[in-house]
PDB file of N, CA and C in Angstrom:
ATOM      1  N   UNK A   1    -160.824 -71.762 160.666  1.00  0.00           N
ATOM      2  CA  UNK A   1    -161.522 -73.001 160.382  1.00  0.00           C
ATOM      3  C   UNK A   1    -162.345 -72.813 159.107  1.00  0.00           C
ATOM      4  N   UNK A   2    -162.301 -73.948 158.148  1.00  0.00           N
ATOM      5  CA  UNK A   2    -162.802 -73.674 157.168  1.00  0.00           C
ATOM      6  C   UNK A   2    -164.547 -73.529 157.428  1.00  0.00           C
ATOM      7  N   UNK A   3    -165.340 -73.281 156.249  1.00  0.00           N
ATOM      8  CA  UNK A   3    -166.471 -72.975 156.615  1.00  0.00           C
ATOM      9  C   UNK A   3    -167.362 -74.704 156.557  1.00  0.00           C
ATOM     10  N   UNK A   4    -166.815 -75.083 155.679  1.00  0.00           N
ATOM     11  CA  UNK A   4    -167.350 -76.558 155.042  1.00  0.00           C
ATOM     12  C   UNK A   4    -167.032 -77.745 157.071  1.00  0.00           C
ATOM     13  N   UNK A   5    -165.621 -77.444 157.759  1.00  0.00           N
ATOM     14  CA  UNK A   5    -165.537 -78.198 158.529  1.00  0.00           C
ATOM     15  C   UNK A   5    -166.350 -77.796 160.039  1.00  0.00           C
ATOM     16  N   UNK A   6    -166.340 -75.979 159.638  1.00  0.00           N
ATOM     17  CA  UNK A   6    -167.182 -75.458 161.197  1.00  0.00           C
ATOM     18  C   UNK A   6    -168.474 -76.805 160.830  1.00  0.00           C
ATOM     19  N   UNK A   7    -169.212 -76.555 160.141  1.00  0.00           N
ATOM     20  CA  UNK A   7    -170.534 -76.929 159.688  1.00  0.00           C
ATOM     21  C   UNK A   7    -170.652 -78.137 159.891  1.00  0.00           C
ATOM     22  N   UNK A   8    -169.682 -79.093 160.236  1.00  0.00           N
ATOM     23  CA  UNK A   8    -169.725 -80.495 160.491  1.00  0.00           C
ATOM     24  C   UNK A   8    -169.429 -80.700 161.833  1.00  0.00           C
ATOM     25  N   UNK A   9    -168.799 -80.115 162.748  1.00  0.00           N
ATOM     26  CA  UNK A   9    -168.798 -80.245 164.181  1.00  0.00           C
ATOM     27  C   UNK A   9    -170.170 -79.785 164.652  1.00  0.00           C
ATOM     28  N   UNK A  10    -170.554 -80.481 165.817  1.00  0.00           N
ATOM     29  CA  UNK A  10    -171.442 -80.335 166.403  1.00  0.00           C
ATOM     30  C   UNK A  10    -171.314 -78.989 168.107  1.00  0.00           C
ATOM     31  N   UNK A  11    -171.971 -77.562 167.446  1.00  0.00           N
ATOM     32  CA  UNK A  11    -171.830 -76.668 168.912  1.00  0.00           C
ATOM     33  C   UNK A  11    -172.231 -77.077 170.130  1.00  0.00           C
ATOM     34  N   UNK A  12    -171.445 -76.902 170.674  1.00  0.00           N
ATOM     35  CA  UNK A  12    -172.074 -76.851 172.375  1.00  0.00           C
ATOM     36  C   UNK A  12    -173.415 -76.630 172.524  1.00  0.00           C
ATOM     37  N   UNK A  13    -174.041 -76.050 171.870  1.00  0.00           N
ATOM     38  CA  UNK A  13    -175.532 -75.492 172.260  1.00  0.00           C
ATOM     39  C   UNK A  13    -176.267 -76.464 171.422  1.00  0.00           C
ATOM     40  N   UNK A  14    -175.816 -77.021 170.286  1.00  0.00           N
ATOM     41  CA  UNK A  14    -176.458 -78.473 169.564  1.00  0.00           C
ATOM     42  C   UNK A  14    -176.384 -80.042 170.732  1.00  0.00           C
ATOM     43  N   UNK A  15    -175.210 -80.013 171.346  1.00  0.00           N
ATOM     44  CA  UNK A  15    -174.612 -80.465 171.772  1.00  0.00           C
ATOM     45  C   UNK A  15    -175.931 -80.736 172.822  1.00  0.00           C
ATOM     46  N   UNK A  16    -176.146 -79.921 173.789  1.00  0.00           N
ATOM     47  CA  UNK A  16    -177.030 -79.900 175.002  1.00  0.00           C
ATOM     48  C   UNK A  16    -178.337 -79.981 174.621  1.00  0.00           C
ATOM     49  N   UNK A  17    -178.774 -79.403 173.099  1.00  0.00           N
ATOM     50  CA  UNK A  17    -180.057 -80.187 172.677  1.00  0.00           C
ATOM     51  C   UNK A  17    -180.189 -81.456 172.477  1.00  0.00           C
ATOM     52  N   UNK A  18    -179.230 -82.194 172.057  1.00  0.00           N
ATOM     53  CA  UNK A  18    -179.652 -83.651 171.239  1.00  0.00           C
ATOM     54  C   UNK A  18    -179.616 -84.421 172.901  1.00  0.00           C
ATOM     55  N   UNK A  19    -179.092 -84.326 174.326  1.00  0.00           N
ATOM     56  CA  UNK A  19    -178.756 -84.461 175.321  1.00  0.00           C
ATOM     57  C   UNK A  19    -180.049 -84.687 175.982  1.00  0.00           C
ATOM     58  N   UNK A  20    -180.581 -83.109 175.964  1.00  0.00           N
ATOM     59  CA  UNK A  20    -182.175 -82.810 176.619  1.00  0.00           C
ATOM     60  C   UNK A  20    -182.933 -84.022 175.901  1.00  0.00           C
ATOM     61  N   UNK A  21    -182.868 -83.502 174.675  1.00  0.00           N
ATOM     62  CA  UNK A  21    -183.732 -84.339 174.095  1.00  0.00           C
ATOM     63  C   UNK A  21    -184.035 -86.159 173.766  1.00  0.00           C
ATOM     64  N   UNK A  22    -182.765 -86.608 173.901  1.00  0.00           N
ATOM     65  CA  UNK A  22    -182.391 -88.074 173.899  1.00  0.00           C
ATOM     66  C   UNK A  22    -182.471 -89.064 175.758  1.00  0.00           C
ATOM     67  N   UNK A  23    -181.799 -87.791 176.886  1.00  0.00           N
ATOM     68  CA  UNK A  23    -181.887 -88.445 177.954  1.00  0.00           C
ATOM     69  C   UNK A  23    -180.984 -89.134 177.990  1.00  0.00           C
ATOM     70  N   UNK A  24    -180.936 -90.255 177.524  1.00  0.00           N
ATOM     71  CA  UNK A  24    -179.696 -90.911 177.804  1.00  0.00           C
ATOM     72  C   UNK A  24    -179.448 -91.880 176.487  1.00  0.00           C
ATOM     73  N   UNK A  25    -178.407 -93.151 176.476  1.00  0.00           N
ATOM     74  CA  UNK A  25    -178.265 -93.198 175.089  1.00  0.00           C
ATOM     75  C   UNK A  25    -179.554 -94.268 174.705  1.00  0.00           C
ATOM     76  N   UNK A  26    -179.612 -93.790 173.467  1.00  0.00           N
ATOM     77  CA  UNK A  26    -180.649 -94.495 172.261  1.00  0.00           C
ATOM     78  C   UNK A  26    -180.499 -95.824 172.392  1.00  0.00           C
ATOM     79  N   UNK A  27    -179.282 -96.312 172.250  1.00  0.00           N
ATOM     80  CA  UNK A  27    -179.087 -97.529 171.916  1.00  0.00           C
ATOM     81  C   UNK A  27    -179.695 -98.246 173.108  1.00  0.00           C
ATOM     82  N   UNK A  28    -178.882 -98.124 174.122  1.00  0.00           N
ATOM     83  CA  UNK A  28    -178.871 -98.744 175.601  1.00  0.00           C
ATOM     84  C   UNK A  28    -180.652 -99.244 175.835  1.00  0.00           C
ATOM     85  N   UNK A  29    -181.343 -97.843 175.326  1.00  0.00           N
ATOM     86  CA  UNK A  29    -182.664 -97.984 175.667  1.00  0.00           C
ATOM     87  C   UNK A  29    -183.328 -99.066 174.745  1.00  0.00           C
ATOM     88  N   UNK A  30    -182.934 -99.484 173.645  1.00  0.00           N
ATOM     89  CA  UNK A  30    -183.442 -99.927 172.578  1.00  0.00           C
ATOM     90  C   UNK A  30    -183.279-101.369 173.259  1.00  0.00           C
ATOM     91  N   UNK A  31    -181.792-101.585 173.363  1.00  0.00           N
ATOM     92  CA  UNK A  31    -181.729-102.865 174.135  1.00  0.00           C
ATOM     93  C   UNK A  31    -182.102-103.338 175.668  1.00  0.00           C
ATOM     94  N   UNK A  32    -182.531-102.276 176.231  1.00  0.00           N
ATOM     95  CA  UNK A  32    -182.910-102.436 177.441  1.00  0.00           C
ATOM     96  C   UNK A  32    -181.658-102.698 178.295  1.00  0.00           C
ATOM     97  N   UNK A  33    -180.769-102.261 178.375  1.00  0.00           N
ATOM     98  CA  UNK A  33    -179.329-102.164 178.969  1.00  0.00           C
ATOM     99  C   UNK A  33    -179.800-101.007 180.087  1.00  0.00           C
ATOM    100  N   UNK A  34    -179.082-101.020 181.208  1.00  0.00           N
ATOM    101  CA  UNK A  34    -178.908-100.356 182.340  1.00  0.00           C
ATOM    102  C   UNK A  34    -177.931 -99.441 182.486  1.00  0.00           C
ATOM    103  N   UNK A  35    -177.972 -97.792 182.133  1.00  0.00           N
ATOM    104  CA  UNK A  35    -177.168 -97.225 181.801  1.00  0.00           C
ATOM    105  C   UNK A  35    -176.155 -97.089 183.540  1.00  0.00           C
ATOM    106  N   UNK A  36    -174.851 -96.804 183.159  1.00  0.00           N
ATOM    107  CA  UNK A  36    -173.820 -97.200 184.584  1.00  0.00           C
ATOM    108  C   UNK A  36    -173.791 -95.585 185.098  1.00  0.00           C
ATOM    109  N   UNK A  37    -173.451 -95.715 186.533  1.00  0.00           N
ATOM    110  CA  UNK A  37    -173.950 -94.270 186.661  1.00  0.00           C
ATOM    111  C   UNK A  37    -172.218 -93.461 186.379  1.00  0.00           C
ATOM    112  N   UNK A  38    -171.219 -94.648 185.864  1.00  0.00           N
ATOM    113  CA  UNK A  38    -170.304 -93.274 185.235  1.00  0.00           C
ATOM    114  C   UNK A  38    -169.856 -93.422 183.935  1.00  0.00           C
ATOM    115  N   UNK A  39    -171.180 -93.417 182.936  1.00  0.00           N
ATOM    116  CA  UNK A  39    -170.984 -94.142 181.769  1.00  0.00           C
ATOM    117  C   UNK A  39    -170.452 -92.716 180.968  1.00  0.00           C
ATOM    118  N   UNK A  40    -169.929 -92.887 179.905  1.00  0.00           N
ATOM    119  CA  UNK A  40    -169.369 -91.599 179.139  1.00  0.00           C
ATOM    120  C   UNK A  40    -170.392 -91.454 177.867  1.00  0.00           C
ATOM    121  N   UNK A  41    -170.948 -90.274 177.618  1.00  0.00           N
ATOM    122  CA  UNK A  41    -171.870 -89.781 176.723  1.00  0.00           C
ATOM    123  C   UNK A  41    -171.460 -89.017 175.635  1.00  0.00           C
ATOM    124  N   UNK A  42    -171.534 -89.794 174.452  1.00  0.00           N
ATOM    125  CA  UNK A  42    -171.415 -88.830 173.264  1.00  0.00           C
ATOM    126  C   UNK A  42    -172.043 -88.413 171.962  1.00  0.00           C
ATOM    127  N   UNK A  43    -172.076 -87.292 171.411  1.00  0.00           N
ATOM    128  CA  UNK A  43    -173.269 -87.163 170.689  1.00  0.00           C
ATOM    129  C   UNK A  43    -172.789 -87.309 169.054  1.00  0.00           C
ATOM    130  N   UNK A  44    -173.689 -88.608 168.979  1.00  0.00           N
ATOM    131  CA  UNK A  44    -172.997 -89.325 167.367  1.00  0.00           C
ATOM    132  C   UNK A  44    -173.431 -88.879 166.366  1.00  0.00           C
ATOM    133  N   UNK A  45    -172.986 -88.345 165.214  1.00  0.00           N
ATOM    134  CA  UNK A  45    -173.774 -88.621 164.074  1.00  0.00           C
ATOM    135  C   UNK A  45    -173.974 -89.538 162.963  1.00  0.00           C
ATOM    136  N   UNK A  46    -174.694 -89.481 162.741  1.00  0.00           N
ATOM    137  CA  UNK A  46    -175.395 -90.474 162.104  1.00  0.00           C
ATOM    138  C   UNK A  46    -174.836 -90.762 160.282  1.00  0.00           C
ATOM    139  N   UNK A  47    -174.899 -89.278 160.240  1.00  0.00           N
ATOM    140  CA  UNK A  47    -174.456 -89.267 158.781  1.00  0.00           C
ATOM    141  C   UNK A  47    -172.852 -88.668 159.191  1.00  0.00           C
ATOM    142  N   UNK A  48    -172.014 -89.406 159.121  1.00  0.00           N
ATOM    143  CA  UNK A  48    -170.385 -89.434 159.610  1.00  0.00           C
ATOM    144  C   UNK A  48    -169.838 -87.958 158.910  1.00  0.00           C
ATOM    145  N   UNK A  49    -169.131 -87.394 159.771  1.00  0.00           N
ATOM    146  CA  UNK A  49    -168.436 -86.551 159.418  1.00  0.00           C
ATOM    147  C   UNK A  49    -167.896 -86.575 158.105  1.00  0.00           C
ATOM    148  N   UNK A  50    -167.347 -87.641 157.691  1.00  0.00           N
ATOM    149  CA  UNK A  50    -166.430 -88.283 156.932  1.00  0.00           C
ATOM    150  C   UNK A  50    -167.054 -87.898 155.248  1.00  0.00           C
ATOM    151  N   UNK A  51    -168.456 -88.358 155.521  1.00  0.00           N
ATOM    152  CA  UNK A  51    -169.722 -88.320 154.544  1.00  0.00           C
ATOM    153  C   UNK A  51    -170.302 -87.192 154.381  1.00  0.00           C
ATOM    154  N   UNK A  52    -169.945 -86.111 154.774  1.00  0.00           N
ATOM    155  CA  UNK A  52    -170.153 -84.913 154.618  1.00  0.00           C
ATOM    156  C   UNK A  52    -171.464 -84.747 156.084  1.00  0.00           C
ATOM    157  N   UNK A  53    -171.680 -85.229 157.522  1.00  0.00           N
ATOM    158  CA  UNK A  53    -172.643 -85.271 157.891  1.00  0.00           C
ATOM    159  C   UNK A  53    -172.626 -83.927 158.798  1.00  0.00           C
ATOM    160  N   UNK A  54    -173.427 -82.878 158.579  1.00  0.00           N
ATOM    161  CA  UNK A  54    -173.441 -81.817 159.577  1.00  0.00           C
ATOM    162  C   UNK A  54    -173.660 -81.951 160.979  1.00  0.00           C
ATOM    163  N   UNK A  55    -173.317 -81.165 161.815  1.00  0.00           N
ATOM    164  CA  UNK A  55    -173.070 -81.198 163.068  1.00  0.00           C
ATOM    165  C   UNK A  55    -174.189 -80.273 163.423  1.00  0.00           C
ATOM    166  N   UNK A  56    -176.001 -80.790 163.379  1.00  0.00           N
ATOM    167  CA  UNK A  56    -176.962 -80.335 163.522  1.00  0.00           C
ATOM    168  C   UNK A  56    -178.131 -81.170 164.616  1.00  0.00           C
ATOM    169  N   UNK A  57    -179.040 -80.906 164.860  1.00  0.00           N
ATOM    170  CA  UNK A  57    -179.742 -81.085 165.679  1.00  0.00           C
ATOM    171  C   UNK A  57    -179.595 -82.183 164.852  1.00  0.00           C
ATOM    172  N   UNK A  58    -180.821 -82.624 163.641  1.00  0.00           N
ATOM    173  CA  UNK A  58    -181.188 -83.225 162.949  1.00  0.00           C
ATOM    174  C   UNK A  58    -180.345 -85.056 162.401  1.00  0.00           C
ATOM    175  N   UNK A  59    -179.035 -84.608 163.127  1.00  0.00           N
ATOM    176  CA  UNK A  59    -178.132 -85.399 162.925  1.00  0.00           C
ATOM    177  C   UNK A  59    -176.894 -86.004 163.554  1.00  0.00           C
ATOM    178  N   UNK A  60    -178.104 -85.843 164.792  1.00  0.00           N
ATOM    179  CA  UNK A  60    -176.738 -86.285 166.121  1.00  0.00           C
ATOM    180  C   UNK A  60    -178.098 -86.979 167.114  1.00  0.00           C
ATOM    181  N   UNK A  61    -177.464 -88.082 167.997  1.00  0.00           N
ATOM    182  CA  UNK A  61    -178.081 -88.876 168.726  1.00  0.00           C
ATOM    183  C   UNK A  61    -177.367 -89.199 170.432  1.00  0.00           C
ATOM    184  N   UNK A  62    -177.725 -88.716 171.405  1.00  0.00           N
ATOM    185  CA  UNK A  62    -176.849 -89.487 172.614  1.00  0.00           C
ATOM    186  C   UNK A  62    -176.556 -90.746 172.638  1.00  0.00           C
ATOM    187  N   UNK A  63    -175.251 -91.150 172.388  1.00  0.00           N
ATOM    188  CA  UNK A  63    -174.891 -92.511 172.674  1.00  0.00           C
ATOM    189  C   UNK A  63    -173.632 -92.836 173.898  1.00  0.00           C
ATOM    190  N   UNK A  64    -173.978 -93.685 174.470  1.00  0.00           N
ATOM    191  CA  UNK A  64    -172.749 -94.268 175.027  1.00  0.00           C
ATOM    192  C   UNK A  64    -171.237 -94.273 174.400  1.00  0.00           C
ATOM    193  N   UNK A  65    -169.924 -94.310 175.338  1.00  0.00           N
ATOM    194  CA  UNK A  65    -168.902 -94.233 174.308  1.00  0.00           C
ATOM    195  C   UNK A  65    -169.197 -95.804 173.538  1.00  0.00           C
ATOM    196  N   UNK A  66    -169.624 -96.644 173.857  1.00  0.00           N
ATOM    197  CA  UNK A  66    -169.461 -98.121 173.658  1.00  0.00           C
ATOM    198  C   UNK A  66    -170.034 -98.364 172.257  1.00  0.00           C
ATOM    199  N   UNK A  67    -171.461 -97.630 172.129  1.00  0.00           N
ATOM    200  CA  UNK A  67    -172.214 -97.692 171.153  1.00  0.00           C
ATOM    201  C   UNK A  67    -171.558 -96.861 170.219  1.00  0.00           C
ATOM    202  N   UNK A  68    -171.165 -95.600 170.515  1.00  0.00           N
ATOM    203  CA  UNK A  68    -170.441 -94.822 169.382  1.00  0.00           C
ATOM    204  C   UNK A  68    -169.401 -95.174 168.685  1.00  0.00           C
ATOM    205  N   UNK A  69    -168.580 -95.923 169.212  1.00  0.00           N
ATOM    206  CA  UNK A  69    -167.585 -96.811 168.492  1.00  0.00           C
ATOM    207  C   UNK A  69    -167.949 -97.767 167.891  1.00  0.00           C
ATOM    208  N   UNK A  70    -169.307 -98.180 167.950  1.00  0.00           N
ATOM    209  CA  UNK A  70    -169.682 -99.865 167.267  1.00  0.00           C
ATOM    210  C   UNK A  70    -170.465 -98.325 165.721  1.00  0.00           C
ATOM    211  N   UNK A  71    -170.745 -97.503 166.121  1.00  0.00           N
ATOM    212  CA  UNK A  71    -170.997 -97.267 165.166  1.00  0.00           C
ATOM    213  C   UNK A  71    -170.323 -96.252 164.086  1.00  0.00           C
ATOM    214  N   UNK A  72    -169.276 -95.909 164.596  1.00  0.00           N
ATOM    215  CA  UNK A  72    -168.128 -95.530 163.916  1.00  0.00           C
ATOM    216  C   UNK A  72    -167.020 -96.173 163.549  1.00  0.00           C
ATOM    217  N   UNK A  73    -166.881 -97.479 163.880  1.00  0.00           N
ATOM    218  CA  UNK A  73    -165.612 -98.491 163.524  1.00  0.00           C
ATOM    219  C   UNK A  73    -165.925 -99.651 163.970  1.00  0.00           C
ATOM    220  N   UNK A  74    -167.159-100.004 164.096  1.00  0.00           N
ATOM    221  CA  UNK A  74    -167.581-101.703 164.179  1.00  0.00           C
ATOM    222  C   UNK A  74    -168.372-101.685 163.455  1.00  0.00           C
ATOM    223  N   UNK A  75    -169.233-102.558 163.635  1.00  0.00           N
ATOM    224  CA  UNK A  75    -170.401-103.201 162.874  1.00  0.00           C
ATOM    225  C   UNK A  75    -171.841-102.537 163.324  1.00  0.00           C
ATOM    226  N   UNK A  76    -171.846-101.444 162.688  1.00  0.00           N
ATOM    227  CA  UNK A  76    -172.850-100.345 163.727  1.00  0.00           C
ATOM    228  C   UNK A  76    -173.743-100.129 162.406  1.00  0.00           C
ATOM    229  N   UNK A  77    -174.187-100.489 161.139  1.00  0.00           N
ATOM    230  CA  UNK A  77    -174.991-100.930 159.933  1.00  0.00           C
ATOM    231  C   UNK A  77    -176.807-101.039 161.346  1.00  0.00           C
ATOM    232  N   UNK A  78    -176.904-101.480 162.033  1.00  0.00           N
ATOM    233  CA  UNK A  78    -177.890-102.131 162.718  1.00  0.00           C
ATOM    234  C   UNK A  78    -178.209-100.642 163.671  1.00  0.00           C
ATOM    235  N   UNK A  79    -177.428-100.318 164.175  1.00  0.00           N
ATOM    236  CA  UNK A  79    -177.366 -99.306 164.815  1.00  0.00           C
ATOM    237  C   UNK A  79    -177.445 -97.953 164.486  1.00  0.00           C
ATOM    238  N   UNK A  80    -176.966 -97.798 162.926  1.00  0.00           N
ATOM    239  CA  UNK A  80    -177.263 -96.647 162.188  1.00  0.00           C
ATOM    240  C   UNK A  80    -178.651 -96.312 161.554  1.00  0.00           C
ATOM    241  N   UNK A  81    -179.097 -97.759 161.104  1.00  0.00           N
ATOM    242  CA  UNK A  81    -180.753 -97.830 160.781  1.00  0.00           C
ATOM    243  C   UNK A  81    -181.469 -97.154 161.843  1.00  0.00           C
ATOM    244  N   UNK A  82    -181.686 -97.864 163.010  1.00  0.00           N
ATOM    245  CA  UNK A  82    -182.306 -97.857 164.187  1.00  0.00           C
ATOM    246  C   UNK A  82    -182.306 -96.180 164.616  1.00  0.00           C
ATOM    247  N   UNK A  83    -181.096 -95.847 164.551  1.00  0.00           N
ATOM    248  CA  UNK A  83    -180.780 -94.119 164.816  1.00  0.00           C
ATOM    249  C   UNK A  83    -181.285 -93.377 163.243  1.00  0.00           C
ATOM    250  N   UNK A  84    -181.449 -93.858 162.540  1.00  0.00           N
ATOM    251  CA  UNK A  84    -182.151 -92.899 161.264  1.00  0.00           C
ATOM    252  C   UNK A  84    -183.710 -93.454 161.546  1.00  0.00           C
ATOM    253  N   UNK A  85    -184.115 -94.249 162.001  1.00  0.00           N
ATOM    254  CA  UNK A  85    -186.187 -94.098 161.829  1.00  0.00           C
ATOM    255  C   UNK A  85    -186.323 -93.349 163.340  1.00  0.00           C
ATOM    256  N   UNK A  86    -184.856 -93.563 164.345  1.00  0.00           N
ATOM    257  CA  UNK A  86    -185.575 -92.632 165.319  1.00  0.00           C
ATOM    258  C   UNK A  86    -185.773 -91.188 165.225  1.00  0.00           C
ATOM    259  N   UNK A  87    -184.861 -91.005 164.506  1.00  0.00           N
ATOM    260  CA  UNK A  87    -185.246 -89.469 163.983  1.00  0.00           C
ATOM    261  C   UNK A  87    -186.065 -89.019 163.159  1.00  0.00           C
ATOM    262  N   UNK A  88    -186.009 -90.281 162.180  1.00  0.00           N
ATOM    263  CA  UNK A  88    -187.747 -89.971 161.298  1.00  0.00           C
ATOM    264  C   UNK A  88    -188.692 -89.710 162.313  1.00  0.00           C
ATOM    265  N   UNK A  89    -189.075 -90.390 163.181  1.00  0.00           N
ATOM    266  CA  UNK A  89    -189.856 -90.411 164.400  1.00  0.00           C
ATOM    267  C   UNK A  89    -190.315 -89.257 164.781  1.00  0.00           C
ATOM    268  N   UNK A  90    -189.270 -88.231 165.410  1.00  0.00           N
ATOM    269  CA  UNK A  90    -188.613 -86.903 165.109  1.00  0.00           C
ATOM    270  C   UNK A  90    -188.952 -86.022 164.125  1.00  0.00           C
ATOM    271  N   UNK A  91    -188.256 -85.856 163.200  1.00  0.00           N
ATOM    272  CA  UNK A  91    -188.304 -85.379 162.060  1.00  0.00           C
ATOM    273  C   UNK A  91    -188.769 -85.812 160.933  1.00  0.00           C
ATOM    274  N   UNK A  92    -189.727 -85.790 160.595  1.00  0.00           N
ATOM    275  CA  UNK A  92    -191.082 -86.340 159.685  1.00  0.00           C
ATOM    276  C   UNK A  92    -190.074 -86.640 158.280  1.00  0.00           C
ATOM    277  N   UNK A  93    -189.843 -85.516 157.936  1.00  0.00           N
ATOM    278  CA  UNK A  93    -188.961 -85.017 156.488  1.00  0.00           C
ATOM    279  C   UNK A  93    -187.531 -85.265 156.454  1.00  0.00           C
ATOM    280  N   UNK A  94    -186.916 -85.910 157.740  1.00  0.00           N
ATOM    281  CA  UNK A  94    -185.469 -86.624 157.822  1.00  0.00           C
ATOM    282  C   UNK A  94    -185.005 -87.270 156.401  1.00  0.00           C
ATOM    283  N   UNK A  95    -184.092 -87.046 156.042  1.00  0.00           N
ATOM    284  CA  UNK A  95    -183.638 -88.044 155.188  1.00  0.00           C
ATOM    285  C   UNK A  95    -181.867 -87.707 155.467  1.00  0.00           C
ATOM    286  N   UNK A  96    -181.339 -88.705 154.930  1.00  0.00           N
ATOM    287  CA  UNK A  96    -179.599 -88.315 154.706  1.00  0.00           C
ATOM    288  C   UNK A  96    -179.354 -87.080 154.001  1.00  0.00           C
ATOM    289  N   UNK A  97    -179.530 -87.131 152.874  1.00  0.00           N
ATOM    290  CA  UNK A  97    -179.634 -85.578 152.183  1.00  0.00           C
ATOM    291  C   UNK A  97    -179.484 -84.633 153.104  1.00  0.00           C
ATOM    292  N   UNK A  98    -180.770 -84.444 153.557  1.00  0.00           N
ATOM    293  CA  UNK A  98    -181.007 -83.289 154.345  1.00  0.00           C
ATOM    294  C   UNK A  98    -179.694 -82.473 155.756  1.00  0.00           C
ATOM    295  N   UNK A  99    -179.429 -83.776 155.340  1.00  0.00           N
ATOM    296  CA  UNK A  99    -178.194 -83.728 157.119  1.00  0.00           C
ATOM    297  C   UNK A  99    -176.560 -84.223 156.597  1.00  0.00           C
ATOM    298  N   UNK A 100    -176.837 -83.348 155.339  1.00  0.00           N
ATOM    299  CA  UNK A 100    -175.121 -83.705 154.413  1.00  0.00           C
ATOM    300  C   UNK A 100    -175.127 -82.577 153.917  1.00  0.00           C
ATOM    301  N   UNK A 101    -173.679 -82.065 154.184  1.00  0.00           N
ATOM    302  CA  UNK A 101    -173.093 -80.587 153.637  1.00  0.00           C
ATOM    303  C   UNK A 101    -173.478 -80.565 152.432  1.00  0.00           C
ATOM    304  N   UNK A 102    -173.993 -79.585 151.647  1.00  0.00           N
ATOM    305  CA  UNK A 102    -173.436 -79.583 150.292  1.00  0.00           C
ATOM    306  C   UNK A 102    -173.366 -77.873 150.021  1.00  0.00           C
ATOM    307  N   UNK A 103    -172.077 -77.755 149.386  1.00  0.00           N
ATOM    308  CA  UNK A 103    -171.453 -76.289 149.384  1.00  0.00           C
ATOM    309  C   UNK A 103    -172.615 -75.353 148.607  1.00  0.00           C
ATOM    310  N   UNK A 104    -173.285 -75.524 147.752  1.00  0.00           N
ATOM    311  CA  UNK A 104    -174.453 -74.407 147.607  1.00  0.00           C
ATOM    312  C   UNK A 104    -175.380 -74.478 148.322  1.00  0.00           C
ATOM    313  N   UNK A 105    -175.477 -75.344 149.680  1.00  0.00           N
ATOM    314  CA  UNK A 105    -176.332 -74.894 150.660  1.00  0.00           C
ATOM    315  C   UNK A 105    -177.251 -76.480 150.559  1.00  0.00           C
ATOM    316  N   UNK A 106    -178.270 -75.993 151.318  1.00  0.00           N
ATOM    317  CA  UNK A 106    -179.004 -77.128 152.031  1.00  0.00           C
ATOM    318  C   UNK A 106    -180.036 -77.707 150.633  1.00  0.00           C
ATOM    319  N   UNK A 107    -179.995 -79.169 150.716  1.00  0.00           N
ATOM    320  CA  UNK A 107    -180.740 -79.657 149.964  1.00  0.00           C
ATOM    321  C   UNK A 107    -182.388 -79.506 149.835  1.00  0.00           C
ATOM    322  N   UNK A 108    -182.969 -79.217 148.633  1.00  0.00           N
ATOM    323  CA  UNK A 108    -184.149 -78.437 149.051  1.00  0.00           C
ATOM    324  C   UNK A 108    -185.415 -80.007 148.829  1.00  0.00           C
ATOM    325  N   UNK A 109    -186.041 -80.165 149.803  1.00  0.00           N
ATOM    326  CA  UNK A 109    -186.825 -82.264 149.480  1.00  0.00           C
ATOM    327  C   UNK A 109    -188.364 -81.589 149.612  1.00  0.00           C
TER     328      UNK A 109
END
């Protein structure tokens, strides 16, 4: 596996942090939705794979499968905001930068 694509999947052990730490999904809570007790959970990022987005604490959120698809191939613009100030929230010094590959290493803000 290249080194550029390890760095964009999210580990198992990232995986069970953003989990602990989120509870259940972001969205659901935002809207006050009633999570189902066999709803499917996945941990999104924010800054898309696609976009160079690392597979880090800093850049992954628990979402529903429902929500993760509105924000990977719907109209998820509303939903991506909302998931970047919650992590400001979080992470004081968040920005996109910070949570995007770049091959000489981490952006210094």
């Amino acid at each position: 596996m290249k080194k550029r694509t390890k760095q964009l999947q999210f580990s198992t052990e990232t995986v069970k942090a953003i989990f602990e730490r989120d509870q259940e999904c972001i969205f659901c809570r935002k809207f006050g939705l009633a999570p189902y007790d066999n709803q499917i959970f996945d941990c999104c990022h924010i800054v898309n794979k696609s976009q160079g987005g690392l597979g880090i604490l800093q850049n992954g959120v628990k979402g529903c499968r429902y929500h993760h698809h509105e924000i990977d191939n719907g109209n998820g613009q509303e939903l991506r905001e909302f998931a970047e100030e919650y992590l400001k929230s979080i992470y004081p010094d968040w920005s996109r930068e910070s949570v995007t590959y770049n091959k000489w290493g981490f952006f210094d803000e």
